[in-house]
Protein backbone atom coordinates (compact mmCIF):
# COMPACT_ATOMS: atom_id res chain seq x y z
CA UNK A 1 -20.95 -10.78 5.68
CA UNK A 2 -20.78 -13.59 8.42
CA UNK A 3 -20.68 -11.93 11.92
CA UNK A 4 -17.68 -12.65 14.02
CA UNK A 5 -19.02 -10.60 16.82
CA UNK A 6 -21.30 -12.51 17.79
CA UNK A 7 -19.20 -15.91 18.63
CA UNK A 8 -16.90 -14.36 20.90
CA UNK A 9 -16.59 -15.32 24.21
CA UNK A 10 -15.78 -11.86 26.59
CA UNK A 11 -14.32 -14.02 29.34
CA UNK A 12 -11.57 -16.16 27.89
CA UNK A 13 -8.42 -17.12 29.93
CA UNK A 14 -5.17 -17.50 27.54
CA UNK A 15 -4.69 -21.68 28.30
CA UNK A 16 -5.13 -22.61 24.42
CA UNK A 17 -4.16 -21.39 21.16
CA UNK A 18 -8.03 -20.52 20.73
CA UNK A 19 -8.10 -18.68 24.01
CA UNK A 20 -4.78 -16.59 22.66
CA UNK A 21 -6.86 -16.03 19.66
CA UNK A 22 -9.83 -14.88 21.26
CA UNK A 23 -7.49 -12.12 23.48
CA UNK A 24 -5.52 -11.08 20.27
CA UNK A 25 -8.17 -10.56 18.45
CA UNK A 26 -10.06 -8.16 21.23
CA UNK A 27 -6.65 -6.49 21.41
CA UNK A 28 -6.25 -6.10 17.28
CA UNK A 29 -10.45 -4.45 17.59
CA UNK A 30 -8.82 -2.17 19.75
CA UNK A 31 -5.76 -1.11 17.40
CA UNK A 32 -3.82 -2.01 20.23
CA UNK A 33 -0.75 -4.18 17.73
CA UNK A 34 1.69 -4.12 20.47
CA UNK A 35 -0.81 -6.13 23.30
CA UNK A 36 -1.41 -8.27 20.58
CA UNK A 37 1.30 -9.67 19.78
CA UNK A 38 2.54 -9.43 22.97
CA UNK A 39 -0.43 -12.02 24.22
CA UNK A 40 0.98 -14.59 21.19
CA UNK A 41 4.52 -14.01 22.24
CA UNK A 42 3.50 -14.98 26.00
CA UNK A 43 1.00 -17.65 24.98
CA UNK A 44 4.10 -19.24 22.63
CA UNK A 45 6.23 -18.88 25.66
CA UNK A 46 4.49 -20.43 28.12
CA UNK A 47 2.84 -23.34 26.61
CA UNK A 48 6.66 -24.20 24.74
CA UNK A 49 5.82 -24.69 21.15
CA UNK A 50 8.64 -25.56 18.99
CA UNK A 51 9.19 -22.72 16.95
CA UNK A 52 11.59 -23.49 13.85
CA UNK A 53 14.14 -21.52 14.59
CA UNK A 54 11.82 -18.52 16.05
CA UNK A 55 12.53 -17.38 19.40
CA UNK A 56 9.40 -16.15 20.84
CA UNK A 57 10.77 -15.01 24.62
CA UNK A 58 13.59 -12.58 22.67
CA UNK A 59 10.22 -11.30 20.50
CA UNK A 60 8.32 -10.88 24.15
CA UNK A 61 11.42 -9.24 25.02
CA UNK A 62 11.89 -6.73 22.35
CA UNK A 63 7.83 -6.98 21.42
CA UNK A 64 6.30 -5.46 17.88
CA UNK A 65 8.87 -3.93 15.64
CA UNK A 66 7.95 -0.23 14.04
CA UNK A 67 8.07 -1.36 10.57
CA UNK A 68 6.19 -4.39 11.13
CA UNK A 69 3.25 -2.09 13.18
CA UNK A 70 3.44 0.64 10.49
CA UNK A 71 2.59 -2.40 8.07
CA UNK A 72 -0.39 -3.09 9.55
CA UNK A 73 -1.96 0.52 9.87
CA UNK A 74 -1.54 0.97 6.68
CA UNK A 75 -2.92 -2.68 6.15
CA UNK A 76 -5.90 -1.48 8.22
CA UNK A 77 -6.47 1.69 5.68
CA UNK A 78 -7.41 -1.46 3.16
CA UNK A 79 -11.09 -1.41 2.41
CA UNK A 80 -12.10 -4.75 3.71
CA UNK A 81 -14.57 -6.21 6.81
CA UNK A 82 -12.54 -5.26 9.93
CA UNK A 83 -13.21 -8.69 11.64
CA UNK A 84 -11.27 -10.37 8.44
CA UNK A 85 -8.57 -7.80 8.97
CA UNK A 86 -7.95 -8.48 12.84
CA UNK A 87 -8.11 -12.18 11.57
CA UNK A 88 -5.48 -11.54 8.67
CA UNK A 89 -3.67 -10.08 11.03
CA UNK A 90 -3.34 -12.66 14.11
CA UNK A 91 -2.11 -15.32 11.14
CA UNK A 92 0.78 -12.86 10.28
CA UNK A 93 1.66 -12.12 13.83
CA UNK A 94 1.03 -15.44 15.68
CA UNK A 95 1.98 -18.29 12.09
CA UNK A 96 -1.13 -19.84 12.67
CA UNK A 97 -3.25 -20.97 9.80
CA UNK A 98 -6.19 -19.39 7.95
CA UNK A 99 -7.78 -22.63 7.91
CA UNK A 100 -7.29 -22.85 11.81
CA UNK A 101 -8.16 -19.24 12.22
CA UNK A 102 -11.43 -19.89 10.56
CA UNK A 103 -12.66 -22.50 12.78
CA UNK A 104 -12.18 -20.00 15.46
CA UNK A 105 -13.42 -17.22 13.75
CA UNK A 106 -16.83 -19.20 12.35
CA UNK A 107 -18.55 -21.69 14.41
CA UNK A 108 -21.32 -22.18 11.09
CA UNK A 109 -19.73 -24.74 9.49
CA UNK A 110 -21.96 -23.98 6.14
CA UNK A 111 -20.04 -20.60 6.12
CA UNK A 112 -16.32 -21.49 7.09
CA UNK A 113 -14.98 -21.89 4.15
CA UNK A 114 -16.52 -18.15 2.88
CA UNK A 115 -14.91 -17.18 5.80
CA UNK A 116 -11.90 -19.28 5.04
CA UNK A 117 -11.36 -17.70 1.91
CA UNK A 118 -11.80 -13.72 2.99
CA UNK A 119 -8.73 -14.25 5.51
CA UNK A 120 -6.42 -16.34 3.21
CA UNK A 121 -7.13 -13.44 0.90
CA UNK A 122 -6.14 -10.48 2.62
CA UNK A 123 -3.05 -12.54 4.52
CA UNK A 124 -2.13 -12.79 1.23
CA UNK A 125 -2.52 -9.18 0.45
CA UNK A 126 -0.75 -8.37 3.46
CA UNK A 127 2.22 -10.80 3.01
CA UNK A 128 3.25 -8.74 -0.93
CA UNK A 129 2.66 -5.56 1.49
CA UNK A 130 5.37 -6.66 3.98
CA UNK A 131 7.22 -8.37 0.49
CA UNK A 132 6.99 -5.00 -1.41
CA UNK A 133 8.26 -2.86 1.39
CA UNK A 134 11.06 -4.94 2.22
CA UNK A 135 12.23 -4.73 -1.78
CA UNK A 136 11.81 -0.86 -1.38
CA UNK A 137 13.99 -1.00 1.72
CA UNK A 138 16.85 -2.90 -0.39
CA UNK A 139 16.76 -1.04 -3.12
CA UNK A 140 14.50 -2.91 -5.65
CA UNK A 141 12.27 -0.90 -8.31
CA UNK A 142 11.07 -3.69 -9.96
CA UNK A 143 9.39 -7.32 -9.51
CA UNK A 144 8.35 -10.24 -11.49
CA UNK A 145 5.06 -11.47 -11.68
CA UNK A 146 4.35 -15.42 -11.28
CA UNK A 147 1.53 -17.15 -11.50
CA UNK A 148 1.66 -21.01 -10.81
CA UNK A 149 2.02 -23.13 -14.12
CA UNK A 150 -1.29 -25.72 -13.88
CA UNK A 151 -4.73 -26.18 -14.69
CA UNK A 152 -5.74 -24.69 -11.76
CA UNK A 153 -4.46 -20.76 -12.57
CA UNK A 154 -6.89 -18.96 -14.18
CA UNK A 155 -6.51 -16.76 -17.47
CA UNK A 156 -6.20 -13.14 -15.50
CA UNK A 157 -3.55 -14.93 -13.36
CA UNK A 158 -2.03 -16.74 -15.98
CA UNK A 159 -1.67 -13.59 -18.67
CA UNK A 160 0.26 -11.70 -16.03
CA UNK A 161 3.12 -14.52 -15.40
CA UNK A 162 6.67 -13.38 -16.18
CA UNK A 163 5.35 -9.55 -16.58
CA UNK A 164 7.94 -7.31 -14.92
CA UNK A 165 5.90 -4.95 -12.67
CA UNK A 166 7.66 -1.13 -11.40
CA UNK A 167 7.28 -0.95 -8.02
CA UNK A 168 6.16 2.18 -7.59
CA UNK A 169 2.51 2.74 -8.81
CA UNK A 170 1.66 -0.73 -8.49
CA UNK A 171 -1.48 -1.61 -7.23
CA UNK A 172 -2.35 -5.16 -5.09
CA UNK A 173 -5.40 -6.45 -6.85
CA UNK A 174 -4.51 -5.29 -10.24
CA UNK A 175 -0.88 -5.71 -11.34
CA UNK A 176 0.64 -7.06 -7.79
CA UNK A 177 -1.30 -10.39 -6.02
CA UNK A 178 -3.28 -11.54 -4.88
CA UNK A 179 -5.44 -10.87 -7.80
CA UNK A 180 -8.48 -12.33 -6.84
CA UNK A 181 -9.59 -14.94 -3.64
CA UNK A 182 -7.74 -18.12 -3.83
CA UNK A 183 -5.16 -16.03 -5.87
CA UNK A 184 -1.62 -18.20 -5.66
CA UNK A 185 0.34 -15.53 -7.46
CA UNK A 186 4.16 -14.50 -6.01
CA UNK A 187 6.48 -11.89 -7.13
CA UNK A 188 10.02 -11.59 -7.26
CA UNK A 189 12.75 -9.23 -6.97
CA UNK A 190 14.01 -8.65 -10.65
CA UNK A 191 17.13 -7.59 -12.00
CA UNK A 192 18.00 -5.53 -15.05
CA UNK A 193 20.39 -7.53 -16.12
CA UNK A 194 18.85 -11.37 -15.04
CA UNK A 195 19.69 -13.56 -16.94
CA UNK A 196 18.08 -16.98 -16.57
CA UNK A 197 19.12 -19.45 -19.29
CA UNK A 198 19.62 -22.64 -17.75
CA UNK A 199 17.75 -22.03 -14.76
CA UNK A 200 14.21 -24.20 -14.53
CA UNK A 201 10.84 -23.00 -12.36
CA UNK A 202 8.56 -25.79 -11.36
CA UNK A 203 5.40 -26.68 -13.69
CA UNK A 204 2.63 -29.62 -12.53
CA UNK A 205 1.96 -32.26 -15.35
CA UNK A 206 -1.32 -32.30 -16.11
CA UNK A 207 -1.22 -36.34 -17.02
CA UNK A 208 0.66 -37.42 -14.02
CA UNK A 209 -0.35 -34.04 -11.23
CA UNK A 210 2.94 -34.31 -10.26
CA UNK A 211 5.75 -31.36 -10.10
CA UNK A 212 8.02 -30.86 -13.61
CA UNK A 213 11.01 -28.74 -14.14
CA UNK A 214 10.94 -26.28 -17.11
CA UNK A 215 12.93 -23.59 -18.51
CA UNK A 216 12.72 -20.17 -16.35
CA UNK A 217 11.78 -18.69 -19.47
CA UNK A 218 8.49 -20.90 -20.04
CA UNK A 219 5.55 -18.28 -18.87
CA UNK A 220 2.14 -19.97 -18.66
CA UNK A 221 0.60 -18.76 -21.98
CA UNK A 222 3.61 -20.80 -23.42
CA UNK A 223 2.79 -24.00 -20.39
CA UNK A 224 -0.87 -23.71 -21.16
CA UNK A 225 -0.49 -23.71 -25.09
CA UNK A 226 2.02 -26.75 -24.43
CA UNK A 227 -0.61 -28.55 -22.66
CA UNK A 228 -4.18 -27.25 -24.00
């Protein structure tokens, strides 16, 4: 594994996003979620980012949630390198990229993109944590699984599209995504009783790469047989 350690600057001064980075991160090795995020709230702040409709001086104000911070210890019981954690982590708290992150977190530029890859993965395992508990919170039992209909989607992937999953006793990495590193897999809440004739998901054309509508009910064993 790539160190991290090693590339961090002890003496940075929050002017940047990579500065607010470097401090968050120090804070996150620490377990300390609150000063975290509470160095990205006051970094947004001062240096006046538009934020799409995200107010970061009431989240300064009000600072980590509990159920947000008791997402990410139990995020941090994950078995994983806990520099790719802490970096997982800053992308949920502050939006920023994995692709950004990873130019901060890996000056080699041979081994960015390894790098690249082990955050995107576990922000993605993180992001059906925070999904799946929300859906528990409502009052879902159940999701369905869906994989993206193109060339790109491998067979595991692929085979589990349109499987309806029981929340409880599901397992991310095996029957919830991300299933594997670049996984694009999503879930969604499902319903007893859905019904979705006449309702269309989005499919890429593998002649023209651009997006299709199909029927709902079109998994990607029927997509990929379509377009062997």
């Amino acid at each position: 594994m790539f160190d991290f350690l090693k590339h961090k600057n002890p003496t940075v001064i929050v002017d940047s996003d990579e500065s607010c980075y470097q401090e968050a991160t120090k804070a996150l090795r620490r377990k300390n979620f609150k000063e975290a995020y509470r160095i990205i709230c006051q970094w947004n702040v001062d240096s006046g980012k538009p934020s799409l409709g995200f107010d970061w001086k009431e989240e300064l104000e009000h600072g980590l949630g509990e159920e947000t911070e008791s997402n990410i210890r139990y995020f941090y019981t994950m078995k994983a390198d806990p520099e790719v954690l802490h970096n997982a982590v800053f992308c949920e708290l502050s939006g920023m990229s994995p692709q950004k992150t990873s130019k901060w977190a890996c000056q080699d530029k041979e081994k960015r993109n390894e790098v690249y890859l082990d955050i995107h993965y576990m922000c993605s395992r993180y992001a059906t944590l925070r999904d799946i508990e929300g859906l528990v919170r409502d009052g879902f039992c159940k999701v369905a699984f869906f994989a993206t209909l193109d060339d790109k989607t491998c067979p595991v992937c692929g085979n589990m599209d349109g499987k309806v999953i029981k929340i409880k006793g599901s397992v991310i990495g095996k029957n919830l995504p991300p299933l594997h590193r670049g996984c694009r897999c999503t879930t969604v809440p499902y319903f007893d009783d859905d019904d979705r004739e006449g309702e269309t998901r989005v499919a890429r054309d593998p002649k023209t790469g651009k997006n299709i509508e199909v029927p709902a009910t079109m998994t990607w064993k029927k997509w990929k047989k379509l377009n062997g």
